[in-house]
N, C-alpha and C. Protein backbone atom coordinates (compact mmCIF):
# COMPACT_ATOMS: atom_id res chain seq x y z
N UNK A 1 0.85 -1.19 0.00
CA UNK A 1 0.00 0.00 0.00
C UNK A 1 0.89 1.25 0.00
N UNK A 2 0.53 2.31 -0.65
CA UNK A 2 1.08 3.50 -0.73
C UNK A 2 1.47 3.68 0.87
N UNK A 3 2.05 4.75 1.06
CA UNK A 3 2.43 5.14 2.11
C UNK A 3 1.53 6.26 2.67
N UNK A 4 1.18 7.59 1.49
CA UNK A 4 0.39 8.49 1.98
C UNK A 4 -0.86 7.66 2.31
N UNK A 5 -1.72 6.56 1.32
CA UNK A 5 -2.89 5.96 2.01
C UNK A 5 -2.82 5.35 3.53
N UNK A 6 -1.71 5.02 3.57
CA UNK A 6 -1.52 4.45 5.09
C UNK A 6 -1.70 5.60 6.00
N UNK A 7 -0.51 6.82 5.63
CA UNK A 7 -0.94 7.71 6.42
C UNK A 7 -2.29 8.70 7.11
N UNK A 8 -2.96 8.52 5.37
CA UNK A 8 -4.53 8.94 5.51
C UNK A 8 -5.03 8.30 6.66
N UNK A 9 -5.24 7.08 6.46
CA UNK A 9 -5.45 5.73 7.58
C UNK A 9 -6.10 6.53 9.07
N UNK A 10 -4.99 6.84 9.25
CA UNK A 10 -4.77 7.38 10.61
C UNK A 10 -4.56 8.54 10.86
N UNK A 11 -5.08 9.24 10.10
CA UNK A 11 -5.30 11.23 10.61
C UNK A 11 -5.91 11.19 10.18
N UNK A 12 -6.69 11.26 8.61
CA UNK A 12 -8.15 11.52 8.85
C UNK A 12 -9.09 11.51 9.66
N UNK A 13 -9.46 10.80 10.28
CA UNK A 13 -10.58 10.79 11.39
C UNK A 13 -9.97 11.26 12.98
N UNK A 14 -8.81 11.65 12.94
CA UNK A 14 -8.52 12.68 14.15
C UNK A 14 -9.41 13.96 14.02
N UNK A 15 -9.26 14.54 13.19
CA UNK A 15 -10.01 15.71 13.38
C UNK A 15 -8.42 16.99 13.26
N UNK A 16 -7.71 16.55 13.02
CA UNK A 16 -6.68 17.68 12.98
C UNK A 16 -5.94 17.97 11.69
N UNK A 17 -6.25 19.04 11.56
CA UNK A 17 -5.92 19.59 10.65
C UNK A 17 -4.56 19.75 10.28
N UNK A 18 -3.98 19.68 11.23
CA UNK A 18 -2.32 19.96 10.75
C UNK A 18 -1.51 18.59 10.67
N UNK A 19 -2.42 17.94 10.96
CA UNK A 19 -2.05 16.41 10.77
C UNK A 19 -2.34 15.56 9.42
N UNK A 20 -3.20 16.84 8.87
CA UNK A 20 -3.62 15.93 7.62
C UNK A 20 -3.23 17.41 6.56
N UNK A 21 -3.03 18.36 6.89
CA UNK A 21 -2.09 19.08 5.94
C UNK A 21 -0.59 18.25 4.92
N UNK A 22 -0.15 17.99 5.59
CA UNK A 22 0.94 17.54 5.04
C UNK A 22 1.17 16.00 3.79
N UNK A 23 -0.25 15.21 4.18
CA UNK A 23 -0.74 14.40 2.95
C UNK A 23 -1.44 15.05 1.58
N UNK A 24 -1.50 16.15 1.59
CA UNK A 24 -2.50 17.27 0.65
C UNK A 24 -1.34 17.74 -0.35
N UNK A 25 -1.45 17.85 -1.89
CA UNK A 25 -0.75 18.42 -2.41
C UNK A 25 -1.67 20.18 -1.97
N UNK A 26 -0.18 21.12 -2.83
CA UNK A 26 -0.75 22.17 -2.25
C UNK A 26 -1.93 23.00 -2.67
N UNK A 27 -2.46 22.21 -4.39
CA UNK A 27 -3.72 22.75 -5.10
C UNK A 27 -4.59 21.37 -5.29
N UNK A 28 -4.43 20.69 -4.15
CA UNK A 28 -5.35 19.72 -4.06
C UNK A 28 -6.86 20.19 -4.31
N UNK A 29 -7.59 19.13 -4.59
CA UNK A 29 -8.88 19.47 -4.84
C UNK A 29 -9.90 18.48 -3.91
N UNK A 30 -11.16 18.74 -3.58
CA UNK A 30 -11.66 17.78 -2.49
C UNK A 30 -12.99 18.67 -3.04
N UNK A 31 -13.77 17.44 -3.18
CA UNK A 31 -15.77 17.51 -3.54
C UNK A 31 -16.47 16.74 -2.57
N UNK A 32 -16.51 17.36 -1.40
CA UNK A 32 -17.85 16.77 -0.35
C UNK A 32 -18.86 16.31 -0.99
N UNK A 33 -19.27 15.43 -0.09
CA UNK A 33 -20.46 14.44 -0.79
C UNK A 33 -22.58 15.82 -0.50
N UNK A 34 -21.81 16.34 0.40
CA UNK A 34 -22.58 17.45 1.14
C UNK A 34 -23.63 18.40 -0.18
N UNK A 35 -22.81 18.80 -1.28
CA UNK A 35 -23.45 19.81 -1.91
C UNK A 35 -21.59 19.61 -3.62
N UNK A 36 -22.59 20.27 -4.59
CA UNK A 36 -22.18 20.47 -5.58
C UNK A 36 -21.10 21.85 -5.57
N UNK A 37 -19.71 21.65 -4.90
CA UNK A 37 -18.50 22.93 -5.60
C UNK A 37 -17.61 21.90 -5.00
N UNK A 38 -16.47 22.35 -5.33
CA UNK A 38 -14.80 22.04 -5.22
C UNK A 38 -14.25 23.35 -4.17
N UNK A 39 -13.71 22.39 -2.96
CA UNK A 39 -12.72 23.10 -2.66
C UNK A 39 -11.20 22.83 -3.17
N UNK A 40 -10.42 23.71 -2.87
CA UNK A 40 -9.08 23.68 -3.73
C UNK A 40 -8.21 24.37 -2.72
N UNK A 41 -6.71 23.29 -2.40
CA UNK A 41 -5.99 24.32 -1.75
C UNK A 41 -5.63 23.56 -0.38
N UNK A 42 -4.41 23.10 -0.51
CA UNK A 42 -4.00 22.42 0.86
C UNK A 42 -5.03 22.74 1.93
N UNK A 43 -4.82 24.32 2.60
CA UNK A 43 -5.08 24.94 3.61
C UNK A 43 -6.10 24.86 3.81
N UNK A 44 -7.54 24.98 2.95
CA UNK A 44 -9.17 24.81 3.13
C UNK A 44 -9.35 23.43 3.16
N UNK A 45 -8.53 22.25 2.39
CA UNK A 45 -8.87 21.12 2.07
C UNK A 45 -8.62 20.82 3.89
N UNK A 46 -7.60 20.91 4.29
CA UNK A 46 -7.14 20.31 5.22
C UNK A 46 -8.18 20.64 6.51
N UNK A 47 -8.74 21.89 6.15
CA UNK A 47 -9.68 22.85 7.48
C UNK A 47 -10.85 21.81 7.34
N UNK A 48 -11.52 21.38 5.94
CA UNK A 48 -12.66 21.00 6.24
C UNK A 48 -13.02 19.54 6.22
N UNK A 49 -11.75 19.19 6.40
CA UNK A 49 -11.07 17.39 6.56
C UNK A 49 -11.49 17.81 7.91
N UNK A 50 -10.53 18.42 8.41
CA UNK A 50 -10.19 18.36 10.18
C UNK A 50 -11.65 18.61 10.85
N UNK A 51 -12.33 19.42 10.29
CA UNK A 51 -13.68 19.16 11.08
C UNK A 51 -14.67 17.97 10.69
N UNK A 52 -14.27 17.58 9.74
CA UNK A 52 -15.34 16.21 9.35
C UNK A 52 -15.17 15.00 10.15
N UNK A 53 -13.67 15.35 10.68
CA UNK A 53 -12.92 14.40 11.32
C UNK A 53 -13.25 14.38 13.45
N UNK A 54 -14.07 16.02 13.15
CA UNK A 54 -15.15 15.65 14.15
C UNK A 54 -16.03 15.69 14.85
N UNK A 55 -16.73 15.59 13.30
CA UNK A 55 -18.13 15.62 13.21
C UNK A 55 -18.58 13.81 13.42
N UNK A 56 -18.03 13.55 12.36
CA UNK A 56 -17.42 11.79 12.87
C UNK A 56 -17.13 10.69 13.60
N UNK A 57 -18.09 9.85 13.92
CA UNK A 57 -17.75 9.36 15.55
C UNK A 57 -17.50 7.89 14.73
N UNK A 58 -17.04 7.02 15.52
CA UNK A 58 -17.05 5.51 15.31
C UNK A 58 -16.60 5.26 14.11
N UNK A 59 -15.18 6.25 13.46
CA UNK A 59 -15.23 6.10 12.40
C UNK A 59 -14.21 4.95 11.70
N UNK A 60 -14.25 4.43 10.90
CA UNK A 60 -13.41 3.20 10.59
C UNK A 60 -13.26 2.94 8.82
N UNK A 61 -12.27 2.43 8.71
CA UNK A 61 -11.93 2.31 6.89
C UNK A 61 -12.28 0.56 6.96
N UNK A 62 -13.25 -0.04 6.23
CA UNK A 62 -13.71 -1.03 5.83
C UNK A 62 -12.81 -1.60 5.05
N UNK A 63 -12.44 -1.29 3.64
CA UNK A 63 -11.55 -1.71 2.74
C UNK A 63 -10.71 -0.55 1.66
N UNK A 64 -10.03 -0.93 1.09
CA UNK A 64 -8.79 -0.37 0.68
C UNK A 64 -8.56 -1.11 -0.69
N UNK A 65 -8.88 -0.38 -1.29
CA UNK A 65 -8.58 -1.47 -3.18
C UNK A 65 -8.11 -0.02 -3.54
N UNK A 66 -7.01 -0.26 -4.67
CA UNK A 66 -6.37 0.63 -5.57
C UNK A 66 -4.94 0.09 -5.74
N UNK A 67 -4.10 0.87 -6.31
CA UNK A 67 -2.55 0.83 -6.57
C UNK A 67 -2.62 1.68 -7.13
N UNK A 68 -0.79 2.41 -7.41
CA UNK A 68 -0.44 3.02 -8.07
C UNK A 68 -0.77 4.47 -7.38
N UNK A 69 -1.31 5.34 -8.20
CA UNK A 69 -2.27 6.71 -8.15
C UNK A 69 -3.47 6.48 -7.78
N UNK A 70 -4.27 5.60 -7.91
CA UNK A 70 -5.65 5.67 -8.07
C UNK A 70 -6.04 4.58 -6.54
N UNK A 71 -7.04 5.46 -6.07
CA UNK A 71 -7.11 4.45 -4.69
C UNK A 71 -8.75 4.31 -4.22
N UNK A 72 -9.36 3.86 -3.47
CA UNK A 72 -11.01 3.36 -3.25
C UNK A 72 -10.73 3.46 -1.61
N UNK A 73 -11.04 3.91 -0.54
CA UNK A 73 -11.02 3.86 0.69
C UNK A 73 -12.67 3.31 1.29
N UNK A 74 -13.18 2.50 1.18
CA UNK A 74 -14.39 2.62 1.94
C UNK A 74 -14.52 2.52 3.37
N UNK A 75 -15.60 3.71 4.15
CA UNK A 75 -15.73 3.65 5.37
C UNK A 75 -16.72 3.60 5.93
N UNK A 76 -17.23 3.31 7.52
CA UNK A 76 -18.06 3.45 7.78
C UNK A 76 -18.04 4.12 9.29
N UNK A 77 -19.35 5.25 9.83
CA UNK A 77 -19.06 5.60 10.66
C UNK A 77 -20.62 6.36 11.20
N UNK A 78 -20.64 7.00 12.36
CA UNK A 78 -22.05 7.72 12.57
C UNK A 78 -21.82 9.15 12.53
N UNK A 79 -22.73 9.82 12.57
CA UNK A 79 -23.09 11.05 12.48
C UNK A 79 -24.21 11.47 13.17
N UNK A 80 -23.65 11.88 14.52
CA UNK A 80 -25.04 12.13 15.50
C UNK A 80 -25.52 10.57 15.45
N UNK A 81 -26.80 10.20 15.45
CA UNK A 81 -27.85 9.16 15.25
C UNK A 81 -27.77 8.45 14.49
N UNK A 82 -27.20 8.79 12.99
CA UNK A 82 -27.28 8.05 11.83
C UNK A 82 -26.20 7.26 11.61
N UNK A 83 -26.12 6.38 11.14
CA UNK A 83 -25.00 5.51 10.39
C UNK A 83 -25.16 5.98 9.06
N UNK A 84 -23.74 5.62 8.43
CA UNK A 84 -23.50 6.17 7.11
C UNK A 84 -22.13 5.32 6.23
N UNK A 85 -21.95 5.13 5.54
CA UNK A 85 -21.05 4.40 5.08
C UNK A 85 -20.66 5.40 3.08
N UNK A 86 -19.56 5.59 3.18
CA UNK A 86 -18.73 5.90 2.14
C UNK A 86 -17.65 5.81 1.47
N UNK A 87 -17.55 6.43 0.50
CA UNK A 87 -15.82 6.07 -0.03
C UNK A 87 -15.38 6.97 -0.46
N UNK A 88 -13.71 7.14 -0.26
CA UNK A 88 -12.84 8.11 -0.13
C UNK A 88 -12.51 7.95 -1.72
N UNK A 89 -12.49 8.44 -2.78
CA UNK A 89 -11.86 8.32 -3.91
C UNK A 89 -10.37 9.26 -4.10
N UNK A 90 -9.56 8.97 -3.67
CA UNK A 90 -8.22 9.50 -3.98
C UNK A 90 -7.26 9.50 -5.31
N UNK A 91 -6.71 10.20 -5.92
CA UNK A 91 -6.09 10.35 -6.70
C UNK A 91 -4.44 10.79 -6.68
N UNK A 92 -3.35 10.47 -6.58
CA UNK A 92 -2.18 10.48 -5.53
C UNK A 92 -1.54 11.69 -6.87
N UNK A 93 -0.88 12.30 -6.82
CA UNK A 93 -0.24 13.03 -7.60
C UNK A 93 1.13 12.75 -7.99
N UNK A 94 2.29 12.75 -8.81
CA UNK A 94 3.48 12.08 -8.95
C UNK A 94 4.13 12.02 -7.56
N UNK A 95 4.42 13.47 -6.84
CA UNK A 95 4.94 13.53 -6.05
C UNK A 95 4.68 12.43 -4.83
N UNK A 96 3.25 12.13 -4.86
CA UNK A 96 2.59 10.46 -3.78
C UNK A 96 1.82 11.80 -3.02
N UNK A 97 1.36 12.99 -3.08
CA UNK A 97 0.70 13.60 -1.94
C UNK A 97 -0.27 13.68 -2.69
N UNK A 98 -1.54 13.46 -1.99
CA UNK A 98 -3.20 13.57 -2.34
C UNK A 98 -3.58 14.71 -3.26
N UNK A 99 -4.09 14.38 -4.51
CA UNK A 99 -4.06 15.82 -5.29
C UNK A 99 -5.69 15.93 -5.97
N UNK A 100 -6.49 14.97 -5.52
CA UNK A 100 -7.81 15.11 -5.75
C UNK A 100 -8.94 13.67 -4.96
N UNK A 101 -9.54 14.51 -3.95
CA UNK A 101 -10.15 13.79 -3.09
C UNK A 101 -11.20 13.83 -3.23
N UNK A 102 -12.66 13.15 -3.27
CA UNK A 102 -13.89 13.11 -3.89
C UNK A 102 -14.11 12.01 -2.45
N UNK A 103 -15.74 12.22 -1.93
CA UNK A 103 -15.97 11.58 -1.13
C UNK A 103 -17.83 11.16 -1.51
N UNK A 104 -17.97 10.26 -1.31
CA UNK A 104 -19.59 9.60 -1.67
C UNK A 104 -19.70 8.76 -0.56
N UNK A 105 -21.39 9.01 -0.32
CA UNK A 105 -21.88 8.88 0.79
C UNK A 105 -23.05 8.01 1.07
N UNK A 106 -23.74 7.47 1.56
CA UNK A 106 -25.36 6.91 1.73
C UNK A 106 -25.75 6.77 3.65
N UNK A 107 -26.36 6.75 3.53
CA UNK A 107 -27.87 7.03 2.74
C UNK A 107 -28.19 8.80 3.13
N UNK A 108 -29.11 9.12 1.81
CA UNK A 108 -29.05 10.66 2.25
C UNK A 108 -29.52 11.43 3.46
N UNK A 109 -29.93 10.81 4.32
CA UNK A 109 -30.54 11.07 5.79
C UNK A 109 -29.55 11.67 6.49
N UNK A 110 -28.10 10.76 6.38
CA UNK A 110 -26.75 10.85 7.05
C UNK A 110 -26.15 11.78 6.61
N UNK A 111 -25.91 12.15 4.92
CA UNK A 111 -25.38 13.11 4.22
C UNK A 111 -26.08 14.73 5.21
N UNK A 112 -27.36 14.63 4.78
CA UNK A 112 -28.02 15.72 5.55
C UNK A 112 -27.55 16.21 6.76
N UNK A 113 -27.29 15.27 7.53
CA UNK A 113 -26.96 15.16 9.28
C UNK A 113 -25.84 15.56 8.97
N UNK A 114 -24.83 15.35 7.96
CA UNK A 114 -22.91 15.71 8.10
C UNK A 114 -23.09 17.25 7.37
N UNK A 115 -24.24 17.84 6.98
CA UNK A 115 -24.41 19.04 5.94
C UNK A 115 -24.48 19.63 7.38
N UNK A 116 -25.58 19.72 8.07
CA UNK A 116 -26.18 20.65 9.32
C UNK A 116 -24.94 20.72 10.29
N UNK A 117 -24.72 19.33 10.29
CA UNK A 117 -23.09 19.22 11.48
C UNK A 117 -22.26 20.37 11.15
N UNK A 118 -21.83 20.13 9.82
CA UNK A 118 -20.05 20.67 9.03
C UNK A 118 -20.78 22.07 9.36
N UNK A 119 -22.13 22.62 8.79
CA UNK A 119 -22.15 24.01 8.47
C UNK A 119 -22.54 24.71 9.66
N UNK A 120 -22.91 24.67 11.16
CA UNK A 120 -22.96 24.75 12.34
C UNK A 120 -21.53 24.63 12.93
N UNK A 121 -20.30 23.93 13.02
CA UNK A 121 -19.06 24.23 13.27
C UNK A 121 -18.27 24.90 12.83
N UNK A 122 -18.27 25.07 10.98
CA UNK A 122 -17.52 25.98 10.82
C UNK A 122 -17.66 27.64 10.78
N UNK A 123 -19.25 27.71 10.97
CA UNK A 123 -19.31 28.95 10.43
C UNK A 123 -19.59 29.42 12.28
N UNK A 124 -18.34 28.20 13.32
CA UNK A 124 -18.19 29.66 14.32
C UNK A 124 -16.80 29.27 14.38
N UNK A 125 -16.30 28.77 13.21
CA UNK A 125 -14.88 28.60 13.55
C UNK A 125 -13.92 29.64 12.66
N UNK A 126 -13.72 30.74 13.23
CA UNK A 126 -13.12 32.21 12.70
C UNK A 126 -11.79 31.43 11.66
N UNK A 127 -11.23 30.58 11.93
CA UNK A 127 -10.12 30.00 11.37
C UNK A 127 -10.54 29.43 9.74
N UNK A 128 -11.48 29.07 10.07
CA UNK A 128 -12.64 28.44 8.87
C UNK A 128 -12.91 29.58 8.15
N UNK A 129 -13.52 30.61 8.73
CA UNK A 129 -14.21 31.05 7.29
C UNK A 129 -13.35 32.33 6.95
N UNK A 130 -12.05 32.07 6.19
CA UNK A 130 -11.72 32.67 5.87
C UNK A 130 -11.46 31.90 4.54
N UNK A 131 -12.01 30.88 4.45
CA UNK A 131 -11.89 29.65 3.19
C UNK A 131 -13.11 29.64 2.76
N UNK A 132 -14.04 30.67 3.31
CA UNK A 132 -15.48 30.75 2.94
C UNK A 132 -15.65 31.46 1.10
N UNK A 133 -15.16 32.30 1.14
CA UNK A 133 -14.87 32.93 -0.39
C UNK A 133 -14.12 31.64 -1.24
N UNK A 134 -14.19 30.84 -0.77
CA UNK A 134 -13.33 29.84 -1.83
C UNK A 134 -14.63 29.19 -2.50
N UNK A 135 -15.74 29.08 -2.04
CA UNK A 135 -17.06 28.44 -2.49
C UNK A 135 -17.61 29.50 -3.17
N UNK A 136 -17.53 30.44 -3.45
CA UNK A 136 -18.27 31.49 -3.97
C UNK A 136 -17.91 31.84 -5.50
């Protein structure tokens, strides 16, 4: 297994951001399963990792298929009440650091629950919305 997937492994679902900065190329790209835009950009990618990471409870990687560049992470985990299960679609860049992250989700009950979660934490997290103009 790659090395950055290993590393994903185990900081993603910390919740820290500066822990999962450093797997991110620096114009990485990342499409929440939440709503239709692209964020772009180590620094936002990494902000709205780190809070998903805990929003996120019981969270766990099921399986792991890919090689090379191209990788499948599936997980499963709750959100508040709901269970939810998804997959991490990664794309590794030459350098091996994450350069396009896409995440899909079910069932939409749970998606909903991680929409109200994410957008209730960040928008009192002053650190956060300064990555707010990046959606616009």
């Amino acid at each position: 297994m790659h090395p950055t997937i290993e590393k994903m492994q185990s900081v993603v679902a910390s919740g820290d951001h500066t822990a999962i900065a450093p797997i991110l190329a620096a114009d990485v790209t990342f499409l929440p399963p939440t709503y239709w835009k692209t964020w772009t950009g180590r620094d936002a990618v990494a902000a709205v990792l780190g809070h998903v990471g805990q929003v996120f409870s019981d969270f766990r990687y099921r399986r792991v298929m890919g090689a090379g560049n191209d990788w499948a992470l599936e997980f499963q985990c709750k959100i508040g009440e709901f269970d939810a299960v998804g997959v991490d679609l990664i794309t590794l860049g030459d350098d091996g650091l994450i350069a396009h992250f896409e995440v899909v989700m079910r069932p939409h009950k749970s998606i909903g629950a991680l929409r109200d979660a994410m957008n209730a934490r960040v928008m009192q997290d002053p650190a956060f919305l300064k990555f707010k103009d990046a959606l616009s």
